[in-house]
N, C-alpha and C. Protein backbone atom coordinates (compact mmCIF):
# COMPACT_ATOMS: atom_id res chain seq x y z
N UNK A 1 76.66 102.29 159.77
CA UNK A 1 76.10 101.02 160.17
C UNK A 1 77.20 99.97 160.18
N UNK A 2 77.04 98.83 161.09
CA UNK A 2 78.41 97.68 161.02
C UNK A 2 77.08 96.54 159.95
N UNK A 3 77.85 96.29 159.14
CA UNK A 3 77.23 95.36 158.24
C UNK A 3 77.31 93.72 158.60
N UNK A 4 77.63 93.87 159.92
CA UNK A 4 77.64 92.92 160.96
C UNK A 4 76.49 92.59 161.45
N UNK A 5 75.79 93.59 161.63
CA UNK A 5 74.56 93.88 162.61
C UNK A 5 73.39 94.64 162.18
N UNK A 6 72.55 93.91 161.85
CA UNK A 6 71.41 94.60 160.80
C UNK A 6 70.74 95.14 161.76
N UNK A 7 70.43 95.04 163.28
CA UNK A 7 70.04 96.41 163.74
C UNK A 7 70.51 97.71 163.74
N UNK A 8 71.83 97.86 163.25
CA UNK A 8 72.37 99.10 162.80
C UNK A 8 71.94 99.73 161.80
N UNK A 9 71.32 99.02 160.91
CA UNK A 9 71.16 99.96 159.72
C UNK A 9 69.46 100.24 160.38
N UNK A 10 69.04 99.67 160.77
CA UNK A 10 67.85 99.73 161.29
C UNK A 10 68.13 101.80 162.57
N UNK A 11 68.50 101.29 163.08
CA UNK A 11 68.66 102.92 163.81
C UNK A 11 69.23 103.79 162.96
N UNK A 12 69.60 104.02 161.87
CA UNK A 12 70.53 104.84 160.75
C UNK A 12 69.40 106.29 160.51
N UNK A 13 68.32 105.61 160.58
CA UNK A 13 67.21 107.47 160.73
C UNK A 13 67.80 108.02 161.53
N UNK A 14 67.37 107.13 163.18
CA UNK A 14 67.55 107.81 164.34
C UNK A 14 68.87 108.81 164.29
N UNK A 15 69.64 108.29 163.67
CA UNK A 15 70.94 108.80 163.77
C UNK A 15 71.25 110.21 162.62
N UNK A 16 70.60 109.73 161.84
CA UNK A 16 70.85 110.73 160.58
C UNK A 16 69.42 112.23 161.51
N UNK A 17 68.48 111.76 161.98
CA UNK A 17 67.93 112.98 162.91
C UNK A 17 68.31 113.46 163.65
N UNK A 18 68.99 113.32 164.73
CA UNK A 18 69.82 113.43 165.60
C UNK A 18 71.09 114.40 164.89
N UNK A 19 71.57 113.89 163.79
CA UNK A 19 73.24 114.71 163.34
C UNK A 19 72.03 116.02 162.47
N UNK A 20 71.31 115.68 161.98
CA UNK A 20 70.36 116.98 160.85
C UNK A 20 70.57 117.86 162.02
N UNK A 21 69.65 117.81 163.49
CA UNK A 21 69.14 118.46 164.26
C UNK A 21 70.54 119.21 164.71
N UNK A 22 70.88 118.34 165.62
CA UNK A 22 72.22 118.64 166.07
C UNK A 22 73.76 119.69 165.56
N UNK A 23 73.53 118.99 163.92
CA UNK A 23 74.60 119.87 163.22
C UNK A 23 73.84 120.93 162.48
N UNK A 24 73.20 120.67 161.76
CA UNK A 24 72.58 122.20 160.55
C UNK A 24 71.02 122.43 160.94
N UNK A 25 70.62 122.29 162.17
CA UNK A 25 69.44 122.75 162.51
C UNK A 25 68.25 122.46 161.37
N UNK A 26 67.88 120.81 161.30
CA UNK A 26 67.07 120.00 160.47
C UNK A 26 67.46 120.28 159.03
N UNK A 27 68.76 121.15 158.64
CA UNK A 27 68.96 121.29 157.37
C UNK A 27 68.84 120.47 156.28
N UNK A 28 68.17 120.41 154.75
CA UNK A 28 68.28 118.98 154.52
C UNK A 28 69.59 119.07 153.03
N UNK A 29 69.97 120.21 152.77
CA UNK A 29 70.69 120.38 152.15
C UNK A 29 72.25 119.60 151.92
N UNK A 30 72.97 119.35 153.46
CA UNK A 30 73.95 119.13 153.40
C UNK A 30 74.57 117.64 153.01
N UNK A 31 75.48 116.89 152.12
CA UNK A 31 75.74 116.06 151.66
C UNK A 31 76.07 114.80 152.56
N UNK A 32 75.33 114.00 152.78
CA UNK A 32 75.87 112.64 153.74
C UNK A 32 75.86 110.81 152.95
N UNK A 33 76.75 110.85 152.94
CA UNK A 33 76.89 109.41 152.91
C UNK A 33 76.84 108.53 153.86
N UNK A 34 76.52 107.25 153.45
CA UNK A 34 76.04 106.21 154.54
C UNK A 34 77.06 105.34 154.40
N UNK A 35 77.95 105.31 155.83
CA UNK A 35 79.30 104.44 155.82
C UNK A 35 79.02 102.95 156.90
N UNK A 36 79.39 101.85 155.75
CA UNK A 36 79.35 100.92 156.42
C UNK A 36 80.67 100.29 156.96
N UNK A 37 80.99 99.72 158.58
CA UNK A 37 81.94 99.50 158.84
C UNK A 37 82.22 98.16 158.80
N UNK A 38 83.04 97.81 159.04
CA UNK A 38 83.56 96.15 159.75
C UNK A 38 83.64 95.62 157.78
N UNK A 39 83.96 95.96 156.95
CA UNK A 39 83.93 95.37 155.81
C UNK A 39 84.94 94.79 155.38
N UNK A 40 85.80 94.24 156.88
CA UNK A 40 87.04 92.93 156.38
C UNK A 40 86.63 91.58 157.10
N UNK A 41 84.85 91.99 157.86
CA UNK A 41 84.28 91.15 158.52
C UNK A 41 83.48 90.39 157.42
N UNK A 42 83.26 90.90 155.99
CA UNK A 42 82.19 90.69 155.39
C UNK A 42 81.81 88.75 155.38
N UNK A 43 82.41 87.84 155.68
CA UNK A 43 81.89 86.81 155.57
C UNK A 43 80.87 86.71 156.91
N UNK A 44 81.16 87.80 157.76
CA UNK A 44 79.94 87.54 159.05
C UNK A 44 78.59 88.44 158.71
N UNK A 45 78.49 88.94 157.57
CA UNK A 45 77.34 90.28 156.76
C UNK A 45 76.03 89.73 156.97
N UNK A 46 75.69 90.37 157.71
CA UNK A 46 74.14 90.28 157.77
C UNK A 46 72.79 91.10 157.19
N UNK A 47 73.83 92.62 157.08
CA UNK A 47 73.43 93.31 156.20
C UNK A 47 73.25 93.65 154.53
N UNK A 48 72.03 93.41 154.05
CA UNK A 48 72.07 92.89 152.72
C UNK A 48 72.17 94.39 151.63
N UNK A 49 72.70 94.26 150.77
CA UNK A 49 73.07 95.55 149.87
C UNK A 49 72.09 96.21 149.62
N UNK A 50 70.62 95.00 149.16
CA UNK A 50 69.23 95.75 148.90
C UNK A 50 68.74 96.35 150.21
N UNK A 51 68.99 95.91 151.10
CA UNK A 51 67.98 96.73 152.26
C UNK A 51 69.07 98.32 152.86
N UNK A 52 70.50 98.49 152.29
CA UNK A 52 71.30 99.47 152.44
C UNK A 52 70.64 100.55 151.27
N UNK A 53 70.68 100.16 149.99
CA UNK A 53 69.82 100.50 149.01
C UNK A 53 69.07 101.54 149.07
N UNK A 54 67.90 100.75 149.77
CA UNK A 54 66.26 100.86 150.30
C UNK A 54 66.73 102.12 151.20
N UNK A 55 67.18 101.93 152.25
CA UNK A 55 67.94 102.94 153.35
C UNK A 55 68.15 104.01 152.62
N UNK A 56 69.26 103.75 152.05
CA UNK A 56 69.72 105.59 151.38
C UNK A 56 68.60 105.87 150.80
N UNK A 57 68.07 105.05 149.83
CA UNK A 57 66.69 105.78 149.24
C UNK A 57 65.54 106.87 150.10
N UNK A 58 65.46 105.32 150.74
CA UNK A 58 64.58 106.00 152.08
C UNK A 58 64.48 107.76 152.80
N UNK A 59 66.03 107.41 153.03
CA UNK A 59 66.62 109.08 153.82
C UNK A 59 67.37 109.99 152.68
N UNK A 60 67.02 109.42 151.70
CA UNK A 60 67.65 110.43 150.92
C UNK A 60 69.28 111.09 150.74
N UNK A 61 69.73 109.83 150.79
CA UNK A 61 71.11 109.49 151.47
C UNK A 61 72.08 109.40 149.78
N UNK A 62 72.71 110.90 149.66
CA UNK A 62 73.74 111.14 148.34
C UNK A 62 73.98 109.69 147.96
N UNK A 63 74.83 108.65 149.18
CA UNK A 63 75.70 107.38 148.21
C UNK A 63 76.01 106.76 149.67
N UNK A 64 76.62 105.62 149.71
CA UNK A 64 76.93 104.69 150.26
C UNK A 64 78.07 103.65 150.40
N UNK A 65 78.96 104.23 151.21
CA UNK A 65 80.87 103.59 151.09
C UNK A 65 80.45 102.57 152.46
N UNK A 66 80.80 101.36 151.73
CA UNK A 66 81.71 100.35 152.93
C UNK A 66 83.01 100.39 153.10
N UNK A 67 83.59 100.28 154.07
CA UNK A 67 84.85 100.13 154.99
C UNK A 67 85.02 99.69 156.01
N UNK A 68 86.92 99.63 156.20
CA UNK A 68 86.94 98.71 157.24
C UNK A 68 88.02 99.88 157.57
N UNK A 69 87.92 99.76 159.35
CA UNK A 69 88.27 100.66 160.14
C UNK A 69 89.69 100.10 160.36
N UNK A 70 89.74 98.97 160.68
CA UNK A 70 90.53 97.58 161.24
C UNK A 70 91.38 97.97 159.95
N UNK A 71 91.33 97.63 158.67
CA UNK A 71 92.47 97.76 157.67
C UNK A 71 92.50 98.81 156.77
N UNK A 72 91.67 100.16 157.00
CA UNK A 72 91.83 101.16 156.26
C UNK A 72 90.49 100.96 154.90
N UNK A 73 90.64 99.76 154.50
CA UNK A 73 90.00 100.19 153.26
C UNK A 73 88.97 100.52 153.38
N UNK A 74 88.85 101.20 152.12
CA UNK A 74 87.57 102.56 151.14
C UNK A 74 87.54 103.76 152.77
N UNK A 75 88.40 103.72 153.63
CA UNK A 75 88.82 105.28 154.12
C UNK A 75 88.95 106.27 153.65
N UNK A 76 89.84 106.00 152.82
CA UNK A 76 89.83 107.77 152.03
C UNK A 76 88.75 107.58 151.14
N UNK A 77 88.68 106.75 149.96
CA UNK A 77 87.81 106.93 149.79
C UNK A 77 86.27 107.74 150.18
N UNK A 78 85.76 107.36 151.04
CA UNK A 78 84.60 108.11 152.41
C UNK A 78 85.30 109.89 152.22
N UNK A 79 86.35 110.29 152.14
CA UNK A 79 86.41 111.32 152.71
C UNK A 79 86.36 111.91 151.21
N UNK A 80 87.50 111.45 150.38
CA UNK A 80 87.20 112.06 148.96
C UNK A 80 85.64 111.91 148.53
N UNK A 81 85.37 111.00 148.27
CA UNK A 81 83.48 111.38 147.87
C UNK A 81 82.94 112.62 148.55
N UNK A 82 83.11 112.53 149.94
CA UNK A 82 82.47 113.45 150.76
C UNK A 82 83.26 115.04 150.34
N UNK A 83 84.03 115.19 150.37
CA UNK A 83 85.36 116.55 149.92
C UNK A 83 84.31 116.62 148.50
N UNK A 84 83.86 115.73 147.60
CA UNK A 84 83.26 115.85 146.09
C UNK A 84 82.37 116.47 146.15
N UNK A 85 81.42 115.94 146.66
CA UNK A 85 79.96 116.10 147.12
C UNK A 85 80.12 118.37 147.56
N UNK A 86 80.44 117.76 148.73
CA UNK A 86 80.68 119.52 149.26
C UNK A 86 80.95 120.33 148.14
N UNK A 87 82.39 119.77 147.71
CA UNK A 87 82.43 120.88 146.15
C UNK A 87 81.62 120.88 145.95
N UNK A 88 80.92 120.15 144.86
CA UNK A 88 79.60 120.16 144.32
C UNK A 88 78.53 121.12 145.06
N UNK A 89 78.33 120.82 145.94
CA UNK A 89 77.26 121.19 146.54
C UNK A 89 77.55 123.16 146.68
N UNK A 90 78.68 123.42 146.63
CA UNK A 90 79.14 124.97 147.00
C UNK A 90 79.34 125.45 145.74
N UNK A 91 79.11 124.80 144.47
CA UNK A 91 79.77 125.35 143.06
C UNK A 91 81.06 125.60 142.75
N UNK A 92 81.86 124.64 143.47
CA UNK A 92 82.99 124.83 143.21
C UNK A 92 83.82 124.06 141.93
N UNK A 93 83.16 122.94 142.04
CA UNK A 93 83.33 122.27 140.87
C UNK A 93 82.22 122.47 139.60
């Protein structure tokens, strides 16, 4: 979602149905985080933390990284959580 634009988080089902279907055939197993972008925009945020919250709750969404594309930050971050998660999820850790 761009935390710019609160109709983004608003389509974030649509989207998370679409990748279930698309990638693991409605699987609900596999680990996703909910990445918010534009987060060197944050004085333009329209998107409020409780209704991101509500969201992951909602979809059942592992965790939730903001970042900014524009200056890198919490990038890796996003990928290490996600690299965690998978371990986790395969018993590797």
């Amino acid at each position: 979602y761009d935390i710019t634009k609160a109709s983004s988080l608003n389509n974030f089902g649509n989207w998370l149905n679409l990748f279930k279907q698309d990638v693991s055939g409605n699987k609900t197993d596999i680990p996703i985080i909910m990445v918010g972008n534009k987060l060197d925009l944050l004085n333009m945020r329209t998107v409020s933390i409780e209704d991101i919250i509500k969201s992951s709750r909602d979809h059942n969404i592992l965790d939730f990284i903001e970042c900014s594309a524009k200056t890198g930050e919490n990038v890796s971050l996003i990928f290490n959580a996600l690299t965690l998660a998978i371990m986790k999820k395969a018993s590797f850790i």
